[in-house]
Protein backbone atom coordinates (compact mmCIF):
# COMPACT_ATOMS: atom_id res chain seq x y z
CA UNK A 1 2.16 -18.15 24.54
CA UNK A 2 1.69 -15.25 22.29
CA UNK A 3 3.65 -13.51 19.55
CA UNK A 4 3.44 -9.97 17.90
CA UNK A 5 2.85 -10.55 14.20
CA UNK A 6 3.79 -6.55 13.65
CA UNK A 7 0.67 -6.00 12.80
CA UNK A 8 -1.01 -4.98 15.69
CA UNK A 9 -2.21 -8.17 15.83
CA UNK A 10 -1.40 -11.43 17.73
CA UNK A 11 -1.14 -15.07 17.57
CA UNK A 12 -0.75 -17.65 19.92
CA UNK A 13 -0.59 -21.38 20.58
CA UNK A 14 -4.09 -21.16 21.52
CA UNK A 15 -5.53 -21.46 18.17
CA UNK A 16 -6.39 -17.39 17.85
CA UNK A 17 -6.54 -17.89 13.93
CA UNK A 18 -8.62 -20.00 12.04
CA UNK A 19 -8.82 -20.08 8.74
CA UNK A 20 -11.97 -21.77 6.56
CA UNK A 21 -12.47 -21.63 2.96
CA UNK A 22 -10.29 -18.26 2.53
CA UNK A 23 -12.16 -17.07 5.43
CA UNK A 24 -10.00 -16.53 9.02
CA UNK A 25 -11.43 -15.61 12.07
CA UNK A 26 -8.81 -13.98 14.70
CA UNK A 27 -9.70 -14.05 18.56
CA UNK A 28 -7.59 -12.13 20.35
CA UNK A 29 -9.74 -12.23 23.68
CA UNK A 30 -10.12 -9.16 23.99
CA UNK A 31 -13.82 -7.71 25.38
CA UNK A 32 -16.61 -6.16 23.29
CA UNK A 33 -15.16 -3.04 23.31
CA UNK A 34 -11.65 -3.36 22.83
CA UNK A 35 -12.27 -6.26 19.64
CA UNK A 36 -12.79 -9.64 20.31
CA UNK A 37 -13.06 -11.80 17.05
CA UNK A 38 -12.83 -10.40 13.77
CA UNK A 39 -13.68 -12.35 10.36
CA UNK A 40 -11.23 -11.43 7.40
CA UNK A 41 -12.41 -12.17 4.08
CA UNK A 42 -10.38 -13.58 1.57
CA UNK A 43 -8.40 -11.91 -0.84
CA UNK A 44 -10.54 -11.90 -4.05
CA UNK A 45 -13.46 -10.40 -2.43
CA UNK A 46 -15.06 -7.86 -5.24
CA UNK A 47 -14.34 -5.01 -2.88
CA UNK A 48 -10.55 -5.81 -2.58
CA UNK A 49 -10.27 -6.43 -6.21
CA UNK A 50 -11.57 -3.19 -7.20
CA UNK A 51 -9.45 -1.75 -4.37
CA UNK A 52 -6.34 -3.79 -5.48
CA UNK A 53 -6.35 -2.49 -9.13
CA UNK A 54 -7.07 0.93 -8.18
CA UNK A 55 -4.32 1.21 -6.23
CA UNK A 56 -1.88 -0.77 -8.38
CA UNK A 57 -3.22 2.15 -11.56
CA UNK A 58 -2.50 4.97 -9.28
CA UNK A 59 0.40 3.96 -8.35
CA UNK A 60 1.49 3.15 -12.46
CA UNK A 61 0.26 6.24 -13.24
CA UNK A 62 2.59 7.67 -10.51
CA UNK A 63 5.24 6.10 -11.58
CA UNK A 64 4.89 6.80 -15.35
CA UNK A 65 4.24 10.89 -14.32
CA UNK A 66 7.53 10.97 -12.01
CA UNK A 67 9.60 9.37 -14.71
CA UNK A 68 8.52 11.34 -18.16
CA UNK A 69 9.22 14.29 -16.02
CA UNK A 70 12.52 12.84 -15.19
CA UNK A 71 13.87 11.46 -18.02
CA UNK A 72 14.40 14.91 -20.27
CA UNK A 73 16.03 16.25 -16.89
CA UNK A 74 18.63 13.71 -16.70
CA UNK A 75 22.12 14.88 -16.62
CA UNK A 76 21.54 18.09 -15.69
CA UNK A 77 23.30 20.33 -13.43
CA UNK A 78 22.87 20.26 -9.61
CA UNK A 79 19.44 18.62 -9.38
CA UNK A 80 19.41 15.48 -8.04
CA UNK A 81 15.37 15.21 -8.40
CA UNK A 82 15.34 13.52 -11.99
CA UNK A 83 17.63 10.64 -10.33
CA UNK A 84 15.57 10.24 -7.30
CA UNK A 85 12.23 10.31 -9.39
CA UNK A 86 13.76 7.25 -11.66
CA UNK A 87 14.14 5.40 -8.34
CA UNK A 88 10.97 6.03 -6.61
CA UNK A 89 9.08 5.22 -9.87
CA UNK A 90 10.97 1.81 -10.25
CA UNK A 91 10.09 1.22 -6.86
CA UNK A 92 6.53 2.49 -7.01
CA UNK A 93 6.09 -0.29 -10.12
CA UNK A 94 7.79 -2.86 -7.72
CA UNK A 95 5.10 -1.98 -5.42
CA UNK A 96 2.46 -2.02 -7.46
CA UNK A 97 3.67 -5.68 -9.11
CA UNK A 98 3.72 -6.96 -5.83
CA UNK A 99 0.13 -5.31 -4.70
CA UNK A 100 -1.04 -8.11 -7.82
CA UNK A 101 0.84 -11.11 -7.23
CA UNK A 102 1.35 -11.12 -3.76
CA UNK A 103 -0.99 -12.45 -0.89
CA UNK A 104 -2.52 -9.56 1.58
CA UNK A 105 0.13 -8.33 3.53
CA UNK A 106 -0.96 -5.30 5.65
CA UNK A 107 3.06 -4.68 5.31
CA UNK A 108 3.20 -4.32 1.48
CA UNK A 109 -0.11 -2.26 1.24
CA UNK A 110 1.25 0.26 4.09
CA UNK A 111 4.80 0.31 1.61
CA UNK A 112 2.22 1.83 -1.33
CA UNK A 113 0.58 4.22 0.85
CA UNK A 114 4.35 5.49 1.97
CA UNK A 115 5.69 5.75 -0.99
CA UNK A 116 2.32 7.41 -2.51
CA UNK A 117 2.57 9.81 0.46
CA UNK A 118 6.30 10.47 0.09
CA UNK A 119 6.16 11.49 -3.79
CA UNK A 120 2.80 14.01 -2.09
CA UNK A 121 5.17 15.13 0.74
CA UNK A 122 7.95 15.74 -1.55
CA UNK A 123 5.90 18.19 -3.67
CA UNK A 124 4.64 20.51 -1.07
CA UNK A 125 8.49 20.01 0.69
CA UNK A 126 10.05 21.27 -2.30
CA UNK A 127 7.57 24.14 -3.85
CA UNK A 128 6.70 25.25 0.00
CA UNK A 129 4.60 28.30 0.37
CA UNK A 130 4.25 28.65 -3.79
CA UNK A 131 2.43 24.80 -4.07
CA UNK A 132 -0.26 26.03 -5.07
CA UNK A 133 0.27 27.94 -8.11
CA UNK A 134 2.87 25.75 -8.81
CA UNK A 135 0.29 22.72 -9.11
CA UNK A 136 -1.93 25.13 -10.93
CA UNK A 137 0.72 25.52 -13.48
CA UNK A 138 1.65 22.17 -13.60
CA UNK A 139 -0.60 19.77 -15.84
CA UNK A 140 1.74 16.98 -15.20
CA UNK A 141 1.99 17.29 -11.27
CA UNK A 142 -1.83 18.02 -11.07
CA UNK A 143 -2.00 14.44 -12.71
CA UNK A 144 0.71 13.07 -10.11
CA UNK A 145 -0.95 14.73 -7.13
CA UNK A 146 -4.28 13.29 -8.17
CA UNK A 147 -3.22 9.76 -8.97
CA UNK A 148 -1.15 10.18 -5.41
CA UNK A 149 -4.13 10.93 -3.47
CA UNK A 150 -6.19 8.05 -4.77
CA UNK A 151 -3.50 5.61 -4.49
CA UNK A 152 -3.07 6.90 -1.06
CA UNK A 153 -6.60 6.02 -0.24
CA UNK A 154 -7.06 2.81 -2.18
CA UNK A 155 -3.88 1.08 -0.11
CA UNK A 156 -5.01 2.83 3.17
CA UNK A 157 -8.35 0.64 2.68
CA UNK A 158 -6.46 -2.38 1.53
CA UNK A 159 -4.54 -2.03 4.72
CA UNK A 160 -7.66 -1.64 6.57
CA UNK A 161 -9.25 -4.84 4.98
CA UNK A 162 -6.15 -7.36 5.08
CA UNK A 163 -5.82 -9.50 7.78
CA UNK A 164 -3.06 -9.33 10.56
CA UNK A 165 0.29 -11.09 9.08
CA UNK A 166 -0.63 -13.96 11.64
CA UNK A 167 -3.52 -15.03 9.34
CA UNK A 168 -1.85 -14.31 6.16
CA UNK A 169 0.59 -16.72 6.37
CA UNK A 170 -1.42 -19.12 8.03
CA UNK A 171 -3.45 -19.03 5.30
CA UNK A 172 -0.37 -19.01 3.21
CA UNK A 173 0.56 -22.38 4.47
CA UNK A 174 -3.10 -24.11 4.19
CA UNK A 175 -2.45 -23.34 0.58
CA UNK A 176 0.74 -24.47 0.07
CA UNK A 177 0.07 -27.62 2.35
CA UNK A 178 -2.87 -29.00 0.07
């Protein structure tokens, strides 16, 4: 009997997921070309911690750019931009708190590169055909954009690396068995 995970991967009864010493194997029976097993490292590999804090910067620095361009906007006419960059940065730092503390959740890391790609979206929504000179103008959103792209890319390779949620919490309740 098998079960989506949401993921794209699966578990089943079978005993797909294994996990050994922070290391879980998933075999989803598929044939050499379509997967077969795959060995997920666990979470404090050097790659994933570099990866980890790189993303959780970017996304600070995010954060930090949308709101001190926010914050001498507030209460101003019409523009409802300084109250939506206050929320998106609270929630980037939520994000970015949870990127630390949490376990690897392909769900959370995919919730850093939306949000990253949102606040990118929203810029070249909002200036249209004139984002260029308008990022060239810009010190502050040239810093954004930049810490935006690399955030982007440092949770898209998190997502990459992270195991299915199947093994995640599997290995989430070996740990809090012992």
């Amino acid at each position: 009997m098998s079960s989506a995970n949401g993921d794209g991967g699966t578990a089943s009864d079978s005993g797909e997921v294994s996990v050994d010493n922070g290391e879980a194997t998933v075999d989803n029976g598929e044939t050499a070309s379509g997967g077969g097993s795959r060995t997920y490292r666990g979470r404090d590999t050097r790659a994933k911690r570099v990866l980890r804090a790189v993303a959780v910067q970017a996304a600070t620095v995010t954060a930090a750019v949308h709101v001190l361009w926010a914050w001498p906007r507030l209460g101003g006419p019409g523009d409802v931009r300084p109250y939506a960059f206050l929320l998106g940065g609270a929630f980037t730092v939520a994000v970015a708190v949870a990127t630390l503390r949490a376990g690897e959740y392909r769900r959370l890391y995919a919730l850093g590169a939306g949000t990253l790609a949102a606040f990118a979206a929203g810029y070249v929504v909002w200036h249209g055909a004139a984002t260029t000179s308008s990022l060239a103008t810009d010190p502050l959103a040239i810093v954004a954009v930049g810490a935006e792209t690399l955030g982007l890319a440092a949770f898209v390779a998190l997502y990459r690396l992270a195991p299915p949620t199947g093994v995640a919490v599997e290995r989430r309740t070996e740990v809090d068995g012992e």
